[in-house]
Protein backbone atom coordinates (compact mmCIF):
# COMPACT_ATOMS: atom_id res chain seq x y z
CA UNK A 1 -0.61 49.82 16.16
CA UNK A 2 -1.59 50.37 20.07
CA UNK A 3 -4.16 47.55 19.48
CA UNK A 4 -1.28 45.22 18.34
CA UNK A 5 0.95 46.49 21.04
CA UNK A 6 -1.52 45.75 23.36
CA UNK A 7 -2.08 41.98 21.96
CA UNK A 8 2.22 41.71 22.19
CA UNK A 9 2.08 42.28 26.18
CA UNK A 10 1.97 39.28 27.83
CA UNK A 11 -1.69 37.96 28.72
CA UNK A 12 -2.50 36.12 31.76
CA UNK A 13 -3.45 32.90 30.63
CA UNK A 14 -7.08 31.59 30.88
CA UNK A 15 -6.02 28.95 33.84
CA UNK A 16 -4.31 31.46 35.80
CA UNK A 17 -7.57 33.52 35.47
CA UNK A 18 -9.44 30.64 36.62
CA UNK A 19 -7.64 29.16 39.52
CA UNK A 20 -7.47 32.95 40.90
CA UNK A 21 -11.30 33.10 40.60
CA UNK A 22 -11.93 29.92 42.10
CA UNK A 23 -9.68 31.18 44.99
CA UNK A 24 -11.03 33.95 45.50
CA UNK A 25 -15.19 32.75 45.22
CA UNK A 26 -14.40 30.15 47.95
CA UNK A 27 -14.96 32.22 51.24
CA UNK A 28 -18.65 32.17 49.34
CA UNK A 29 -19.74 28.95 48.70
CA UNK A 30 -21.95 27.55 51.29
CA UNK A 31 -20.64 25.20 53.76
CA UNK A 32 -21.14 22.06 53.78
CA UNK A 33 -20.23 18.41 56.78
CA UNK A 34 -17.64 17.58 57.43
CA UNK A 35 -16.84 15.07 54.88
CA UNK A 36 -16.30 18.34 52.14
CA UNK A 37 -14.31 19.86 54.55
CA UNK A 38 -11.54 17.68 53.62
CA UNK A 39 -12.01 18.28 50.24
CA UNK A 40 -12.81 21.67 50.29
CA UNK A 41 -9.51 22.11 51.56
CA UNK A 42 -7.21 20.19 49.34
CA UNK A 43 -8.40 21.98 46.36
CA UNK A 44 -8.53 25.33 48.96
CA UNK A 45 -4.64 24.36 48.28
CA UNK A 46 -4.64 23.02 45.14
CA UNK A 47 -6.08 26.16 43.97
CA UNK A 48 -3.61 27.96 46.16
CA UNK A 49 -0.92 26.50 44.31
CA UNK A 50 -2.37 27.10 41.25
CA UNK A 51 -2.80 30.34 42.01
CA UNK A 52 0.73 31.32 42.70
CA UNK A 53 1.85 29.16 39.92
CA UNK A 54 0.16 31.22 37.40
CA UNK A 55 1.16 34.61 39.22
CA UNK A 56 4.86 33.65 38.70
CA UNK A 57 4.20 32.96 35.29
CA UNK A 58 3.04 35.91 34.62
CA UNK A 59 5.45 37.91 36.27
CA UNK A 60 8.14 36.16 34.51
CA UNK A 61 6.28 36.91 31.16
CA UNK A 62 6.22 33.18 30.51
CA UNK A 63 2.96 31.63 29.55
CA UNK A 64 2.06 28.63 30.74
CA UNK A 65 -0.74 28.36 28.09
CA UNK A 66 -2.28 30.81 25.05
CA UNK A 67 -5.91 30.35 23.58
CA UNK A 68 -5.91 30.48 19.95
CA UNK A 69 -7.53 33.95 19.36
CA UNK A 70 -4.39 35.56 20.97
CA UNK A 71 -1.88 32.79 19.09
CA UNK A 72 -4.07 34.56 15.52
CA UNK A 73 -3.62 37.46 16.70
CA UNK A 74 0.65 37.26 17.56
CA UNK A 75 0.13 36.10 13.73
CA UNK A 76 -0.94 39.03 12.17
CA UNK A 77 1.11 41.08 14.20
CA UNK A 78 3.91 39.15 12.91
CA UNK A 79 3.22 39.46 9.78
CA UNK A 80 2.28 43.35 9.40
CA UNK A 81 5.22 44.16 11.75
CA UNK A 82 8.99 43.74 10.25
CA UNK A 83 10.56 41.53 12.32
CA UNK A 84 14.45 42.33 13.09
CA UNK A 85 16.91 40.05 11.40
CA UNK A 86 18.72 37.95 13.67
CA UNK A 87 21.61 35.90 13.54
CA UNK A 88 21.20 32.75 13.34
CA UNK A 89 23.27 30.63 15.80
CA UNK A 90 26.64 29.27 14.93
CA UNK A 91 26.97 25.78 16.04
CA UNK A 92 30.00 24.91 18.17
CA UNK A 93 31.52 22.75 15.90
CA UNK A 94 31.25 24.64 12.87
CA UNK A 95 32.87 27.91 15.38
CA UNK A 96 35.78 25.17 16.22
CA UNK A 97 36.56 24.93 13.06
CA UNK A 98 36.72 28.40 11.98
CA UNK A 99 38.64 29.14 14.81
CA UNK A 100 41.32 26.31 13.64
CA UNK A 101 41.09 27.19 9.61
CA UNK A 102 41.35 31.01 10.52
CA UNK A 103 45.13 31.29 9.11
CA UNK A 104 47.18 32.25 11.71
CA UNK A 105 49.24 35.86 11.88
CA UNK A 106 52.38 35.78 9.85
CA UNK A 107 54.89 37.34 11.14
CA UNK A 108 56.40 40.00 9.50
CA UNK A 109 59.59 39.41 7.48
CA UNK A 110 62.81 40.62 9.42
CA UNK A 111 64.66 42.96 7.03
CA UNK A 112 68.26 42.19 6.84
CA UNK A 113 70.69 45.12 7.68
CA UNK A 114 72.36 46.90 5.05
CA UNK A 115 75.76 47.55 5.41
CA UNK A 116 76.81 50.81 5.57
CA UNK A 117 78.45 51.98 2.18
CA UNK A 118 81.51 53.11 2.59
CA UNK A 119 83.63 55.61 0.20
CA UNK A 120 86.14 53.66 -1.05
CA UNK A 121 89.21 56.16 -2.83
CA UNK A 122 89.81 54.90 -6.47
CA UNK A 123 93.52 54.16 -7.33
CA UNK A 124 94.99 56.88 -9.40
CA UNK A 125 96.28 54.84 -11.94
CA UNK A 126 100.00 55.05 -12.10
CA UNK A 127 101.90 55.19 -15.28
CA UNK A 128 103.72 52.19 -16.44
CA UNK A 129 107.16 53.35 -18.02
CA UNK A 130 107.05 51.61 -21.73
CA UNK A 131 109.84 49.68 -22.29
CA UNK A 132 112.60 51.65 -24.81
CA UNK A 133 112.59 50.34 -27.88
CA UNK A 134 116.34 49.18 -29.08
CA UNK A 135 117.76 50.96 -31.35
CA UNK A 136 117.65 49.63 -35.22
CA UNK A 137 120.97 49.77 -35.86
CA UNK A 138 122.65 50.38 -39.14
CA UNK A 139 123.60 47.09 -41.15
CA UNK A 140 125.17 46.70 -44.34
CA UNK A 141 126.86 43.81 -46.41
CA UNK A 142 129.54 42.83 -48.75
CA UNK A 143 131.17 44.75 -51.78
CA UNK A 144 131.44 48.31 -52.45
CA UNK A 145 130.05 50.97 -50.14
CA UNK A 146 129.67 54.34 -51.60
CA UNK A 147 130.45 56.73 -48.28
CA UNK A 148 127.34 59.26 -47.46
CA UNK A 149 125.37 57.43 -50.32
CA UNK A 150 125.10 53.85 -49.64
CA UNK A 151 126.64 53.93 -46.15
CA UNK A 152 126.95 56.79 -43.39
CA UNK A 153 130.36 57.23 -41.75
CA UNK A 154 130.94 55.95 -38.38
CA UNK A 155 132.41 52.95 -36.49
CA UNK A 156 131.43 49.73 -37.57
CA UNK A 157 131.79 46.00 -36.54
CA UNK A 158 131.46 42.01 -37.29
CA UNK A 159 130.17 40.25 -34.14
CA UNK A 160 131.27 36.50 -35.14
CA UNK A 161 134.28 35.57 -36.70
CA UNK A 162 134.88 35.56 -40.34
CA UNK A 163 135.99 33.09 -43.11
CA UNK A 164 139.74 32.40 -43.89
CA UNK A 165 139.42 34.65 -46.95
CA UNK A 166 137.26 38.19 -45.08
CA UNK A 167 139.05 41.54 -46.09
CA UNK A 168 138.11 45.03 -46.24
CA UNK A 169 139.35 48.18 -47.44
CA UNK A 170 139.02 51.71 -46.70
CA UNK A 171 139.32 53.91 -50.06
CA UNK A 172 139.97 57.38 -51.26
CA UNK A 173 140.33 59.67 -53.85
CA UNK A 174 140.67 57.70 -57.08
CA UNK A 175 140.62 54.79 -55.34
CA UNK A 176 143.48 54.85 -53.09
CA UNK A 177 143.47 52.15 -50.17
CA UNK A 178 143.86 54.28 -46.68
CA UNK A 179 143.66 51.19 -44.75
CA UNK A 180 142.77 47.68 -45.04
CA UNK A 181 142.74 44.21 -43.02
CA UNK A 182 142.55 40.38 -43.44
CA UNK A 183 140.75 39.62 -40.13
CA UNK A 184 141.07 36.13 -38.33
CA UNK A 185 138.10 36.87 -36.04
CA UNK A 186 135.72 39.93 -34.99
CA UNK A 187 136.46 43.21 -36.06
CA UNK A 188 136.68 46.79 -35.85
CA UNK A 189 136.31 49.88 -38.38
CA UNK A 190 135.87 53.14 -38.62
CA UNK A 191 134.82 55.15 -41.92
CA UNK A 192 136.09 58.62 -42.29
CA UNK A 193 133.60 61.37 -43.27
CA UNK A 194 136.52 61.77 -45.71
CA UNK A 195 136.60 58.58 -47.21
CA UNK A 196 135.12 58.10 -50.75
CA UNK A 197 133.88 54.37 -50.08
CA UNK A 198 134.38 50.81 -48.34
CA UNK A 199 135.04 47.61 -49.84
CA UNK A 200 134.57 44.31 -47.93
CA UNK A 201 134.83 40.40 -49.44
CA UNK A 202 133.50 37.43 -47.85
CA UNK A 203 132.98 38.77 -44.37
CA UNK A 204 130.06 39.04 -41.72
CA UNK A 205 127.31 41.94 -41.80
CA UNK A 206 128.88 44.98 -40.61
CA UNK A 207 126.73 46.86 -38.08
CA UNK A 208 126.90 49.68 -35.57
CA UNK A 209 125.85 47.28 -32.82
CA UNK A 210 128.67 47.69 -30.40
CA UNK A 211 127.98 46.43 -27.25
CA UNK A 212 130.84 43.96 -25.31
CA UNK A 213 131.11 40.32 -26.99
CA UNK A 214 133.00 39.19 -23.58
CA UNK A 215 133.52 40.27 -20.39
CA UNK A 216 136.90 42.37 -19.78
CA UNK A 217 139.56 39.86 -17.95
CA UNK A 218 138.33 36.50 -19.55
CA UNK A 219 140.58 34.85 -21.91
CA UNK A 220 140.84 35.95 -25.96
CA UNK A 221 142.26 35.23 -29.26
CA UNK A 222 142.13 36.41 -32.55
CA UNK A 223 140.06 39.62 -32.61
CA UNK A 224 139.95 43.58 -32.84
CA UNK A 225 138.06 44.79 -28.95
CA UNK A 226 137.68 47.53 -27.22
CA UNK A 227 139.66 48.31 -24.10
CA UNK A 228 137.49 48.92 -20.82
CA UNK A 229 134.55 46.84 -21.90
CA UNK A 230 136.01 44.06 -23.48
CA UNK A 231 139.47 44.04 -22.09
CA UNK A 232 140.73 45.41 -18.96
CA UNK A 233 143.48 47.95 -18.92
CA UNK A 234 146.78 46.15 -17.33
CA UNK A 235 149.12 43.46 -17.75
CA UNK A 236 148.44 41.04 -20.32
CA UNK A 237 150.39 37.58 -21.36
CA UNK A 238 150.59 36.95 -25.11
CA UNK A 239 151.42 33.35 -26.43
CA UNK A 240 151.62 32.01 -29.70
CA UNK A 241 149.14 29.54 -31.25
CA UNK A 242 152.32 27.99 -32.99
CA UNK A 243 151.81 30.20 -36.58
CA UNK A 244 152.95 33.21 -34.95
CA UNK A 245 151.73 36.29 -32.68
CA UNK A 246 150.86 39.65 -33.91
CA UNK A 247 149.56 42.60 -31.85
CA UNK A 248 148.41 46.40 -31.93
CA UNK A 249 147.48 48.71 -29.84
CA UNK A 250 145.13 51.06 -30.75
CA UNK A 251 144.07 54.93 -30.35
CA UNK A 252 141.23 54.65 -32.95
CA UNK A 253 140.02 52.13 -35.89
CA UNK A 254 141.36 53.60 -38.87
CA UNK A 255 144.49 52.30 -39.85
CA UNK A 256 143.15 48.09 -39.89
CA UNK A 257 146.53 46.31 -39.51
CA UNK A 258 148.42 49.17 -39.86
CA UNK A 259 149.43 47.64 -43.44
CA UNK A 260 147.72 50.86 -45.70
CA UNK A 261 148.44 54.50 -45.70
CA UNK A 262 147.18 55.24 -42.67
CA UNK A 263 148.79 54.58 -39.59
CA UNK A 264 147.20 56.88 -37.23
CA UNK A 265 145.79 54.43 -34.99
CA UNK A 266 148.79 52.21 -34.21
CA UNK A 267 150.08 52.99 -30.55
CA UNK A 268 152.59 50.34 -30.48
CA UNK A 269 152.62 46.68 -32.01
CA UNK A 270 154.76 43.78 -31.77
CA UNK A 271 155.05 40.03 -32.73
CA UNK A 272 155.61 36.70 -30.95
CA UNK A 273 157.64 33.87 -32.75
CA UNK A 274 157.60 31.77 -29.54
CA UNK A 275 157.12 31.68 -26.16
CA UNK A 276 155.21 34.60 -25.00
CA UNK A 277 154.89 38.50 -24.49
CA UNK A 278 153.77 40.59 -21.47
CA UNK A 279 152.14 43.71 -22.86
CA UNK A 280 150.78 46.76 -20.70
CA UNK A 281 147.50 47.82 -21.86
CA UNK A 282 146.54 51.53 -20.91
CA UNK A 283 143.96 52.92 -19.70
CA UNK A 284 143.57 55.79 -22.51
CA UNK A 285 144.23 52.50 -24.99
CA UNK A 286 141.08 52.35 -27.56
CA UNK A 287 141.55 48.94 -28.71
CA UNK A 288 143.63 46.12 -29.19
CA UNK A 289 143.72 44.37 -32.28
CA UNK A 290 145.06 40.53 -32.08
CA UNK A 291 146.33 37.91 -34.63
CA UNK A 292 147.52 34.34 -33.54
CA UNK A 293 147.97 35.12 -29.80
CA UNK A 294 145.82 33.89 -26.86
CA UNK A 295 145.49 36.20 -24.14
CA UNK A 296 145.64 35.75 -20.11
CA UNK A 297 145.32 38.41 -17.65
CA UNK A 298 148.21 39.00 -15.87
């Protein structure tokens, strides 16, 4: 290997070697006229040049020339020796365009802010109030009501008005009639807990639906109605409809027309051939029960 390094050193080529000889054996050679002078000294400095030429050659490890016996023997060094592995050279266009088809830095995506959550109080539910259901009222219909069987006791009414040929009839013991009424429009009765039954012909469903069929100072006819919701308490002016006039008040709606046995509601009553008839209703008055009269408030 120190054989081979020595062959890698740079030699001194063979001219170098040459022109320095030749340089240096000229101080020894004979001298000759003038004529060689000249010559003598233009290749004195052609040698010269040489000379230095090949001295900065080989300082700068450069040679100017190699004989073939050290060119065979770089060879085999390169051969036996592993040479390094070098890059080989990118040319400039290919390093242009990897430089433009390098794909360029993406920038990073910008996260969107997140709202901050905020506690939101639920709504207690509140509790919607269910509508009250009306009351099924009691209804019954024509012919004979068997009291506590068939029918309970209690107050009773017809909310339109009848036909010309509606009766009732409240009944005892064997049969006996404790009150009864032909009606001309809507009426009023109440059934004793006493009473055996109740008989009514060709009238409206009864029912215990009692709420006001008019408001308390408008104008009425025929007709049983409560006092306070139906008619004010006060002065009244009864006229006849031209077939007569006939009037009640009432404490209660038992006695009908005040025609049967009992006469317990009647308050006071009175009749109307023609003209008309101012009657005070009272304020502890239960009812008033009309028959041919129209009615104006007073």
């Amino acid at each position: 290997m120190e054989r081979f390094a020595a062959l890698r050193r740079p030699q001194p080529p063979p001219l170098c070697a040459v022109a320095e000889l030749a340089w240096l054996w000229r101080p020894f050679k004979r001298p000759n006229r003038v004529r060689v002078s000249l010559k003598r000294l233009l290749k004195g400095r052609w040698l010269l040049t040489a000379a230095l030429l090949c001295s900065a050659c080989t300082v700068a490890g450069g040679p100017v020339a190699e004989s073939s016996a050290v060119l065979a023997a770089q060879s085999r060094v390169a051969t036996l020796a592993p040479s390094p592995t070098l890059a080989s050279p990118v040319p400039a266009t290919q390093a242009v365009q990897t430089a433009t088809s390098a794909p360029s830095p993406t920038a990073a995506p910008t996260q969107r802010a997140i709202p901050p959550v905020v506690a939101t109080s639920v709504p207690t539910p509140v509790a919607t109030k269910q509508p009250t259901p009306l009351p099924a009222f009691a209804t019954f219909g024509n012919g004979m009501q068997v009291v506590g069987v068939d029918i309970a006791p209690g107050t009773y009414r017809t909310r339109v008005g009848p036909g010309p040929n509606c009766s009732w009839q409240r009944l005892g013991p064997g049969g006996q009639v404790l009150a009864s009424e032909y009606p001309r429009g809507p009426t009023i009765v109440t059934i004793a807990p006493t009473d055996r039954s109740f008989f009514s012909s060709s009238c409206p469903t009864w029912t215990q639906d009692l709420s006001p069929l008019k408001s308390p100072t408008s104008q009425f006819g025929d007709g049983t109605f409560f006092v306070g919701p139906e008619v004010a308490p006060g002065t009244w002016r009864a006229s006849d409809g031209g077939r007569g006039c006939f009037w009640s008040r009432l404490s209660n709606f038992l006695s009908g027309d005040g025609m049967g046995i009992d006469r317990s509601g009647i308050i006071a009553s009175g009749a109307v051939r023609s003209g008309e008839a101012v009657v005070t209703i009272s304020a502890t008055d239960k009812g008033l029960n009309s028959d041919g009269c129209t009615w104006l408030k007073s």
